[in-house]
Protein backbone atom coordinates (compact mmCIF):
# COMPACT_ATOMS: atom_id res chain seq x y z
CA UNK A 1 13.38 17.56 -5.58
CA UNK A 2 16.08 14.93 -6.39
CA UNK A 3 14.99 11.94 -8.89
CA UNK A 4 14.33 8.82 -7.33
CA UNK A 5 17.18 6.79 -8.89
CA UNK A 6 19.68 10.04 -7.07
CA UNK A 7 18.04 9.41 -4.02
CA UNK A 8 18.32 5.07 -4.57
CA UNK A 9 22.05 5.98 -4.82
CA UNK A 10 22.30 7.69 -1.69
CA UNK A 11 20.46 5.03 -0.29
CA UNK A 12 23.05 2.47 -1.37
CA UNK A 13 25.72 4.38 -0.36
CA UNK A 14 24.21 4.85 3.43
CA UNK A 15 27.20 3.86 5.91
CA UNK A 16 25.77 1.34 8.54
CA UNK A 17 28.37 2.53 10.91
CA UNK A 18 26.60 6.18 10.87
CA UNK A 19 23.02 4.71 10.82
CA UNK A 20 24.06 2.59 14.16
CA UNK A 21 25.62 5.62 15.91
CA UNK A 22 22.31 7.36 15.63
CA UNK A 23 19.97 4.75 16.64
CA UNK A 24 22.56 4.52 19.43
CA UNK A 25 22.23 8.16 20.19
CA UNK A 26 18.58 8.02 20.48
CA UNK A 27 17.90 5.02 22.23
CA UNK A 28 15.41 2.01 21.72
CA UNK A 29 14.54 -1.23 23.11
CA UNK A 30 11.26 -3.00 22.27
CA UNK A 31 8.57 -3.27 25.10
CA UNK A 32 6.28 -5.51 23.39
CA UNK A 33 3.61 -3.01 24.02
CA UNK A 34 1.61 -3.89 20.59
CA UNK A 35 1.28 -0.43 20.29
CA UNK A 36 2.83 -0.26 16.46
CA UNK A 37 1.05 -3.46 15.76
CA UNK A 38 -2.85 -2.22 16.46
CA UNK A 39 -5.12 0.64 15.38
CA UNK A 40 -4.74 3.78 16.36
CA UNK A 41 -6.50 5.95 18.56
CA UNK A 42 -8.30 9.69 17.57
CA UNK A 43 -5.52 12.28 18.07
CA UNK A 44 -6.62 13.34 21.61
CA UNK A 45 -9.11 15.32 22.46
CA UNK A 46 -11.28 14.81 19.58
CA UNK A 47 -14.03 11.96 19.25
CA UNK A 48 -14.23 8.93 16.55
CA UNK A 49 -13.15 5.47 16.07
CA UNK A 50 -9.55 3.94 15.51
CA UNK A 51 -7.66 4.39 12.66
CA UNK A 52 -7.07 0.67 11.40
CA UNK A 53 -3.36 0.14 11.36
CA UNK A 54 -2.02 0.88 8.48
CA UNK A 55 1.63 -0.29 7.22
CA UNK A 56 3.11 -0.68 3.44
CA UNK A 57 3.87 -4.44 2.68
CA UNK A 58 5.40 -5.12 -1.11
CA UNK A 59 4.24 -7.97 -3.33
CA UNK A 60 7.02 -10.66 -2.32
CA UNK A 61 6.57 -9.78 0.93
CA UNK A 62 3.18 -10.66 0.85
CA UNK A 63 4.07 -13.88 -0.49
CA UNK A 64 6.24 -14.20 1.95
CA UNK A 65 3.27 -13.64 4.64
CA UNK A 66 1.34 -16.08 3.03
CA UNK A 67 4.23 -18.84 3.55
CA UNK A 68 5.27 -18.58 6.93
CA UNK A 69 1.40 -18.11 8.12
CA UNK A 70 0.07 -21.42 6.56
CA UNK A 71 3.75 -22.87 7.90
CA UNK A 72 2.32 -21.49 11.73
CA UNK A 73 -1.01 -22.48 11.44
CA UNK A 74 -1.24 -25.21 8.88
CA UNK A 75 -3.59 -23.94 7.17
CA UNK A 76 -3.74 -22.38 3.47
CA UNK A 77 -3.65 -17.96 3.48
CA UNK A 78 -4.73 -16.53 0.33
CA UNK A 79 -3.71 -13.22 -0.67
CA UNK A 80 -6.46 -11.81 1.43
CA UNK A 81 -5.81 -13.11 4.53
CA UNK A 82 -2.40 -11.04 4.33
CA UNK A 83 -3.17 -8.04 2.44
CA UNK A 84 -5.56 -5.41 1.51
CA UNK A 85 -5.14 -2.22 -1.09
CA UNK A 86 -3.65 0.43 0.29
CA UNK A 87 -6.87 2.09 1.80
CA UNK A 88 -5.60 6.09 0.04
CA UNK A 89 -7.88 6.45 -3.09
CA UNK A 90 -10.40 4.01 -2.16
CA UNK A 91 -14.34 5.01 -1.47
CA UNK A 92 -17.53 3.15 -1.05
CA UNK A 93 -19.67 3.42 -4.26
CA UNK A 94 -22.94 2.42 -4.65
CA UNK A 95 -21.18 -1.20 -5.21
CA UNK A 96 -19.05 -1.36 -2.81
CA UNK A 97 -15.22 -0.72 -2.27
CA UNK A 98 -14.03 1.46 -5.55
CA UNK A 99 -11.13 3.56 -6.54
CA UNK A 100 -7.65 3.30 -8.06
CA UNK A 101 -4.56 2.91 -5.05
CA UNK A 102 -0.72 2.38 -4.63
CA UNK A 103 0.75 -0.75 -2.62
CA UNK A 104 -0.63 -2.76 -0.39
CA UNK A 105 -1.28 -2.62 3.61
CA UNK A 106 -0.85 -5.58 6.15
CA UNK A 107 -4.33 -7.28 6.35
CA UNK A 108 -6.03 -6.15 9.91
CA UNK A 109 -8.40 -8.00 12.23
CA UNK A 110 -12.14 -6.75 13.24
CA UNK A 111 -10.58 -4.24 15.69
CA UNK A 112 -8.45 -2.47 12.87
CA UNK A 113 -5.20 -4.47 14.60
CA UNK A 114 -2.96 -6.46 12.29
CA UNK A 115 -3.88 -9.70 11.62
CA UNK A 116 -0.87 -11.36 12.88
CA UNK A 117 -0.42 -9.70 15.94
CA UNK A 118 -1.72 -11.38 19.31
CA UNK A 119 -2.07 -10.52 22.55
CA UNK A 120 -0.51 -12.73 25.01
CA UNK A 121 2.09 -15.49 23.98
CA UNK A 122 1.58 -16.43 20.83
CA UNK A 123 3.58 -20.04 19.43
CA UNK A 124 6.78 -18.45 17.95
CA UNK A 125 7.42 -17.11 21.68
CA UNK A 126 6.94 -20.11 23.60
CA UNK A 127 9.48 -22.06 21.39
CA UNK A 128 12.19 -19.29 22.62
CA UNK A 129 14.24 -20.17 25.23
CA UNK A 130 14.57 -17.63 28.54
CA UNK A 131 17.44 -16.09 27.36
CA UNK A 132 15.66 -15.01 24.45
CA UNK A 133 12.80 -12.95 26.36
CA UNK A 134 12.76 -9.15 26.71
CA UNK A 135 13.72 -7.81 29.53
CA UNK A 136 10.39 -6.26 30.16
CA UNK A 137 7.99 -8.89 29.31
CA UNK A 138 5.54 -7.26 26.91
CA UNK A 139 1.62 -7.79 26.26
CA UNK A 140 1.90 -8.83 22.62
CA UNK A 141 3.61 -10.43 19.58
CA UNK A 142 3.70 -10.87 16.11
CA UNK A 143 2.98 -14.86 15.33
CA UNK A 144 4.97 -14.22 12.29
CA UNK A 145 7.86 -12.79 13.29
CA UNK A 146 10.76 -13.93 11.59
CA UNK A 147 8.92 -13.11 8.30
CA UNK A 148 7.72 -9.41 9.25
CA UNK A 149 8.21 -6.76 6.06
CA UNK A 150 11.14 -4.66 6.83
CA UNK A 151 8.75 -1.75 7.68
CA UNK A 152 7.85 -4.20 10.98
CA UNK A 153 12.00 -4.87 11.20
CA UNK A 154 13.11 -1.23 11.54
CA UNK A 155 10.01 0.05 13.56
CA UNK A 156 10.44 3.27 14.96
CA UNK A 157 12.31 4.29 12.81
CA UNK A 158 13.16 5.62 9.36
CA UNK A 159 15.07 7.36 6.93
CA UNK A 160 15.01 10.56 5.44
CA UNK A 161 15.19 10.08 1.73
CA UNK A 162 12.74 11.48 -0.61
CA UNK A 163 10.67 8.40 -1.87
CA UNK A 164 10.94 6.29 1.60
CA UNK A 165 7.77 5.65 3.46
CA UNK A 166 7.33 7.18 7.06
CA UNK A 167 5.28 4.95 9.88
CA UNK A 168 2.32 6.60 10.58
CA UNK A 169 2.37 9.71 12.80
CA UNK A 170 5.02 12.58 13.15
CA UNK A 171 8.82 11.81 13.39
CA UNK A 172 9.42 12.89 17.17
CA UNK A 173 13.19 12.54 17.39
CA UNK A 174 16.06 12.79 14.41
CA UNK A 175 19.45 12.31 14.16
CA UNK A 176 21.16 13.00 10.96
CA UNK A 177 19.45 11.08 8.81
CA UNK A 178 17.63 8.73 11.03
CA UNK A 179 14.31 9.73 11.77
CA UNK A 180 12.15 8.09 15.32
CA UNK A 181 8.37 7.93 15.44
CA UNK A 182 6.10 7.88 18.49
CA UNK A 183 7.46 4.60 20.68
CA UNK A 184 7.58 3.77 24.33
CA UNK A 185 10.50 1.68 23.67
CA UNK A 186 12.60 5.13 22.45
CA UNK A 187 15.20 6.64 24.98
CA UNK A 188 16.49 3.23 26.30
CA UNK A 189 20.10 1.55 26.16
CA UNK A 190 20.48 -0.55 23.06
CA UNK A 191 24.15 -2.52 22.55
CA UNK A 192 26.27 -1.79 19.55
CA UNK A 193 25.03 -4.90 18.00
CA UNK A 194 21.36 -5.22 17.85
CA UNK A 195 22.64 -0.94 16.46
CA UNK A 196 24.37 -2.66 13.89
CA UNK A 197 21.87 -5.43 13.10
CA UNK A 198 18.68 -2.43 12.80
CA UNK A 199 20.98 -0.17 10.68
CA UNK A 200 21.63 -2.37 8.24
CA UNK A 201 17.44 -3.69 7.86
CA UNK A 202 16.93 0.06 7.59
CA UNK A 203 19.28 0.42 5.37
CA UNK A 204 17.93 -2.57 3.24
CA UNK A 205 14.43 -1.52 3.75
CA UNK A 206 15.33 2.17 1.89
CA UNK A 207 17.14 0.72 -0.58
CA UNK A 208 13.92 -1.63 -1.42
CA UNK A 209 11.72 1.25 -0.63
CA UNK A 210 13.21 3.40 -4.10
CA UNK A 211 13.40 0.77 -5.91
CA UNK A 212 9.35 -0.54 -5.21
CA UNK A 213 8.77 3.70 -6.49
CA UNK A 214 10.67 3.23 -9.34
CA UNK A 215 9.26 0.32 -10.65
CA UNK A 216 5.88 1.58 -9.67
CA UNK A 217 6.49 4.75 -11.35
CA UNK A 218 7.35 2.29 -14.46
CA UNK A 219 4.78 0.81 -14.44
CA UNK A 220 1.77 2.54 -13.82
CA UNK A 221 -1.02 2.63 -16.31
CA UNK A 222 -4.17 4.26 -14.98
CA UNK A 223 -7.15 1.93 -15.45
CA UNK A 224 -10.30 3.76 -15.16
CA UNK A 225 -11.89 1.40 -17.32
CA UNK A 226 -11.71 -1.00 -14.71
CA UNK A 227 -14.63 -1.40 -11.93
CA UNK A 228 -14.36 -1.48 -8.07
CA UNK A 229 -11.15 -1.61 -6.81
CA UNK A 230 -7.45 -1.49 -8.85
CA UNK A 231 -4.01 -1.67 -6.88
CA UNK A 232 -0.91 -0.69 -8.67
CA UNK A 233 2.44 -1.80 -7.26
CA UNK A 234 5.73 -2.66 -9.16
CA UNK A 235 4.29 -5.60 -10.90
CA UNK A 236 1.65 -4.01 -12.35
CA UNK A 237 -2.15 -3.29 -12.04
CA UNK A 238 -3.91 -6.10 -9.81
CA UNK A 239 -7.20 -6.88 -8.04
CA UNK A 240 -7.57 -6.49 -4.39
CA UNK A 241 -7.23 -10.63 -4.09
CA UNK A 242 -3.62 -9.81 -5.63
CA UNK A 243 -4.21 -11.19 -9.48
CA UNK A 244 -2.59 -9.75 -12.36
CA UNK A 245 -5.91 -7.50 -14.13
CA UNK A 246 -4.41 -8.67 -17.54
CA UNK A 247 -3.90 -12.39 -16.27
CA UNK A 248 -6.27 -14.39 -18.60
């Protein structure tokens, strides 16, 4: 298995122009179905509750979050209200929540959906002019769109480096090294532009992607000594509101 710092470099050195011509090849346009915004259903066939969705957010992307959400809805959004610890690793003890896990997940609602999607028109679409609607319509949005982590940007798809995340569920189409997951919107025309504009946000999101693991990997500590629950991500060891454990 190559290093992550080889596979960072390859990740620089991704050509845009390539990344385009096989989004192109496969095909997408967003529906605004929500689907890649809520929890997930049992695989079919077999019986249980949804899967809360699940999707890697970094620490200044959280912060991010936190900005344009109190900016939308005037009001203040803690950590919290944006994040949660990665839910791999974690188990209820006799305490509650406990465990030691890597990055953070978007924050969900009571139905396992993320927190900032709604159903219906939310404000950030009613401030777009017609020209700016999809084609389709759609059931859903994300109310903070224009700050979304890149993993929301380049949704379906991904890149096959070693180290990069994957959305959840199995890749269903690939082109060189462009990988699609399990999308409606997949298969439809898409113009050389808004190609252009998703290859390079999944180009920037594997480049960020390494270097999050590297610095992770740098500077990991395990911290058993430490009740309930600890979250390591590349600044360190934190609580599940997002503090520093060795802030004083």
């Amino acid at each position: 298995m190559e290093s992550l710092e080889t596979e960072l470099e390859r990740a620089r050195e991704l050509s845009v122009a390539e990344l385009a011509d096989a989004i192109e090849s496969i095909g997408f346009e967003c529906t605004r179905c929500g689907a890649c915004c809520k929890a997930n259903d049992p695989p079919e066939g077999e019986e249980g509750t949804k899967e809360p969705h699940t999707a890697t957010v970094f620490p200044d992307e959280v912060r991010e979050l936190q900005g344009a959400a109190e900016e939308t809805f005037d009001e203040e959004y803690d950590w919290r209200d944006a994040a949660r610890p990665m839910p791999y690793g974690v188990s209820e003890g006799e305490a509650g929540p406990e465990g030691e896990t890597f990055e953070w997940a978007l924050q969900t609602d009571a139905c396992g959906d993320c927190a900032f999607y709604e159903e219906g028109e939310s404000r950030s679409d009613s401030e777009r002019s017609s020209d700016d609607e999809p084609r389709d319509g759609g059931t859903g949005a994300c109310t903070v769109h224009d700050s979304r982590p890149l993993v929301c940007q380049t949704y379906p798809f991904s890149v096959a480096l070693g180290g990069t995340n994957e959305p959840m569920g199995e890749a269903v189409d690939r082109e060189g090294l462009v990988r699609a997951h399990e999308c409606e919107g997949l298969g439809r025309d898409i113009s050389r532009e808004e190609a252009e504009e998703l290859a390079e946000a999944l180009k920037r999101r594997a480049i960020r992607e390494l270097e999050e693991a590297i610095d992770l990997r740098n500077e990991y500590e395990p911290r058993p000594d430490v009740e309930g629950v600890v979250v390591h991500d590349s600044e360190g060891a934190k609580r599940p509101d997002g503090t520093s454990l060795d802030r004083r």
